[in-house]
Protein backbone atom coordinates (compact mmCIF):
# COMPACT_ATOMS: atom_id res chain seq x y z
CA UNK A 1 -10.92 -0.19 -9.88
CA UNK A 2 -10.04 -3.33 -7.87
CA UNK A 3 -7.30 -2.17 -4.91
CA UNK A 4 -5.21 -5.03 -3.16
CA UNK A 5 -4.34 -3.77 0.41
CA UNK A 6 -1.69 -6.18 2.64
CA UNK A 7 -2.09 -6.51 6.42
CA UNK A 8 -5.43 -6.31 5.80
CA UNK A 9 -6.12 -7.33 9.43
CA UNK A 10 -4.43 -4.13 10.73
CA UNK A 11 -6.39 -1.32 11.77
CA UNK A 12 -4.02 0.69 9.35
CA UNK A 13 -5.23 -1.05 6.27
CA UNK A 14 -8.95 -0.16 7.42
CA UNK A 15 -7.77 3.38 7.61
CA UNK A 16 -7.33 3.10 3.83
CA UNK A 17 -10.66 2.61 3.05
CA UNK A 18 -11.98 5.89 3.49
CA UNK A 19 -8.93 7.12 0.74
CA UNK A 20 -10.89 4.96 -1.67
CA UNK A 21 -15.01 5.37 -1.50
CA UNK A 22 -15.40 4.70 -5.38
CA UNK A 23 -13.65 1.63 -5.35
CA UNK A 24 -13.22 -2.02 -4.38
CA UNK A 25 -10.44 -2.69 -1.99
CA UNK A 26 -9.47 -6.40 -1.15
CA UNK A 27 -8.01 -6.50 2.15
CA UNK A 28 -5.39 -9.27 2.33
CA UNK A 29 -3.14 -10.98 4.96
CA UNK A 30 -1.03 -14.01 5.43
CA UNK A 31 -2.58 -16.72 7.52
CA UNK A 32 -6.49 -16.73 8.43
CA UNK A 33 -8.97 -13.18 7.88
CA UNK A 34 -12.18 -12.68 9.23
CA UNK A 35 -15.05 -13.66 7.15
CA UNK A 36 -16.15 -10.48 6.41
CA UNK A 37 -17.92 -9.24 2.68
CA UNK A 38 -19.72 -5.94 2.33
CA UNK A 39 -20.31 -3.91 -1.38
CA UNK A 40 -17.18 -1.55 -0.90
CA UNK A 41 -14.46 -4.40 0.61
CA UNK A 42 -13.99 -7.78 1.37
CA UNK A 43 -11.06 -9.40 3.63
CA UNK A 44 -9.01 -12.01 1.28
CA UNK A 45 -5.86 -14.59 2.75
CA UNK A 46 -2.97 -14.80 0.43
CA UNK A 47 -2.14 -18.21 2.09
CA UNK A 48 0.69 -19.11 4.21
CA UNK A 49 3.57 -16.41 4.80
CA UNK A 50 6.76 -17.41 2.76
CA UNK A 51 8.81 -14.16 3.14
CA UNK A 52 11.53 -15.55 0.08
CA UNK A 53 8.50 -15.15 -2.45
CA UNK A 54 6.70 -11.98 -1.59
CA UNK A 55 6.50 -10.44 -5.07
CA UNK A 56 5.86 -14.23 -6.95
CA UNK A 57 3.01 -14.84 -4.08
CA UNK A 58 1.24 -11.16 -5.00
CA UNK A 59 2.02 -10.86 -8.22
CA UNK A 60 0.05 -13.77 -8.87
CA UNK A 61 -2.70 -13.39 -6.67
CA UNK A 62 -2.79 -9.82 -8.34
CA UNK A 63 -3.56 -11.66 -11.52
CA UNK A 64 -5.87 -14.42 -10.49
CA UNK A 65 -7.92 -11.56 -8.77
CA UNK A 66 -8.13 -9.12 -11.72
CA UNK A 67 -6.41 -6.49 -9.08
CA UNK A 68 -5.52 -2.87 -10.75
CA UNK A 69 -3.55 -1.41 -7.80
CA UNK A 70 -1.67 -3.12 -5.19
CA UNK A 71 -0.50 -1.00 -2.04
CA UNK A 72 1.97 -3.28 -0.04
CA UNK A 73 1.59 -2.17 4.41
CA UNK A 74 3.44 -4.83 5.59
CA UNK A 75 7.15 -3.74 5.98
CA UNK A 76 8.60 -6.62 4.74
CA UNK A 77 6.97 -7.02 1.46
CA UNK A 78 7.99 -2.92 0.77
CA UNK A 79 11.48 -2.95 -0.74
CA UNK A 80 10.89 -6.95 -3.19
CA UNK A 81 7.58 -5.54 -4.68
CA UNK A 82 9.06 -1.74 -5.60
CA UNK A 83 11.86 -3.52 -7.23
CA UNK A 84 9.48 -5.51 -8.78
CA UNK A 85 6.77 -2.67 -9.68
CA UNK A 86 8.11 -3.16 -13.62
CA UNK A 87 6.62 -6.53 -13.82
CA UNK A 88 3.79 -5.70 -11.88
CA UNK A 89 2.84 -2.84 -14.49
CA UNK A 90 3.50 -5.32 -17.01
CA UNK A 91 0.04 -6.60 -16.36
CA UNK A 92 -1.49 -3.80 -15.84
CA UNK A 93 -1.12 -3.90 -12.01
CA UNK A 94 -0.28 -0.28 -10.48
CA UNK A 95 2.39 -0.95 -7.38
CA UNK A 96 2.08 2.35 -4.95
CA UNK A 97 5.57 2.26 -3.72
CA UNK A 98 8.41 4.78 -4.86
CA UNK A 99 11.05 3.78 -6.95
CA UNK A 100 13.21 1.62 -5.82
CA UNK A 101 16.31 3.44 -5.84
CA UNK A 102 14.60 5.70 -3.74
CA UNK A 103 12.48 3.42 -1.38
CA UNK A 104 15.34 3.85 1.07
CA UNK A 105 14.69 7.59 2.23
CA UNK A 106 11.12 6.82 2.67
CA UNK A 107 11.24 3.66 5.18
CA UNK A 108 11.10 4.51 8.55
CA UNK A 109 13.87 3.45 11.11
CA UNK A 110 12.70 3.38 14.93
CA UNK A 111 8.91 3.92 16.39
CA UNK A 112 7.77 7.17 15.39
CA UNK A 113 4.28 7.27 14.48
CA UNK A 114 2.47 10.00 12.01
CA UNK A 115 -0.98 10.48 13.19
CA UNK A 116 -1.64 11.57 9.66
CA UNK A 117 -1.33 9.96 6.59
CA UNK A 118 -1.44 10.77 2.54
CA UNK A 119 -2.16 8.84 -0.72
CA UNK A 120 0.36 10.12 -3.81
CA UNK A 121 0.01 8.94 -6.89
CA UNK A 122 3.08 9.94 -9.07
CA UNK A 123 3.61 13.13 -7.16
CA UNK A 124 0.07 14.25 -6.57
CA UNK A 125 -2.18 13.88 -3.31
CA UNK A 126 -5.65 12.16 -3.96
CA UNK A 127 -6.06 11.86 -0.37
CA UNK A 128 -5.14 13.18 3.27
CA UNK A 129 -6.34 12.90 6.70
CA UNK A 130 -4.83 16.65 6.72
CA UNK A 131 -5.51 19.91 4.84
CA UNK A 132 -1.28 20.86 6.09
CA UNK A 133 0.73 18.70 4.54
CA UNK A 134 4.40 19.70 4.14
CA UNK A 135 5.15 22.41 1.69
CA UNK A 136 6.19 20.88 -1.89
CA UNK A 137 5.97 17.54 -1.76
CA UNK A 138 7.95 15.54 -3.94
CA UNK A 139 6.73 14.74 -7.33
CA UNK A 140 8.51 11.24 -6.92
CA UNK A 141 5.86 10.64 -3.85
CA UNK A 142 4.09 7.37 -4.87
CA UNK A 143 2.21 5.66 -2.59
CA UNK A 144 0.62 5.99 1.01
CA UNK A 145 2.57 8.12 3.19
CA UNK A 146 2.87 8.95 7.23
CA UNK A 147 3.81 12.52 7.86
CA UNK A 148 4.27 15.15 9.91
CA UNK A 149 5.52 19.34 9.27
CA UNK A 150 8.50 18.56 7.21
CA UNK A 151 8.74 14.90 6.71
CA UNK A 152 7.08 11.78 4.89
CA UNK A 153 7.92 7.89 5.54
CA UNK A 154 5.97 4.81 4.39
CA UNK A 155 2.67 3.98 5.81
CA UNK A 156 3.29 0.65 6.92
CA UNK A 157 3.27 -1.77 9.73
């Protein structure tokens, strides 16, 4: 499986990797990457940053690319790719975000940080940095979460 991850030139985004060791994860930002290729990841630009065409620019790089799963870390790419996770899936292309309509309880307001994190897909955990996550996790959890005893927000920067 081919796995686009935005802000690729965060340190958050190479926190990811580990969460995927049997696949290929594309690490892509706006602007200029480092030239850097190995077997499990390379570091891909999506061009110049044009914030009114976020899910057009991905979408389409999603295609050319042959990506399977897209998980979106910058902030402002979040809310215009869950609303457009439909078309995504349209071609195939898996968008780990919640729903939509409920993107809004899991974007976080202020600068708390979670010093662990979680990958959900469709309610169940493939991956966490801890063995105690918080008791019953939604089955709506879809995508890479921050958390901490009782609460879960967006991983994203």
């Amino acid at each position: 499986m081919k796995i686009l991850i935005t802000g690729g030139n965060n340190a958050k985004a190479l926190k990811l990797l580990k969460a995927f060791p049997d696949h290929f994860v594309l690490l892509a930002d706006y602007a200029e990457v480092p030239s850097i290729a190995t077997e499990k990841y390379t570091f891909v630009s999506l061009g110049k940053l044009n914030k009114d065409s976020i899910a057009h620019i991905l979408l389409n790089f999603c295609i050319t690319e042959s990506v399977d799963c897209i998980i979106p870390l910058n902030d402002f790419e979040v809310e215009s790719i869950a609303k457009s996770s439909v078309l995504f899936g349209e071609y195939g292309i898996q968008v780990l975000l919640p729903d939509a309509n409920k993107i809004e309880r899991y974007i976080q307001t202020g600068n708390l940080t979670y010093q662990d994190f979680a990958v959900f897909i469709k309610g169940e955990c493939i991956f966490s940095t801890s063995q105690n996550l918080p008791e019953k996790p939604s089955p709506d959890l879809n995508g890479v979460f921050g958390f901490n005893d009782e609460d879960f927000k967006l991983f994203t920067i």
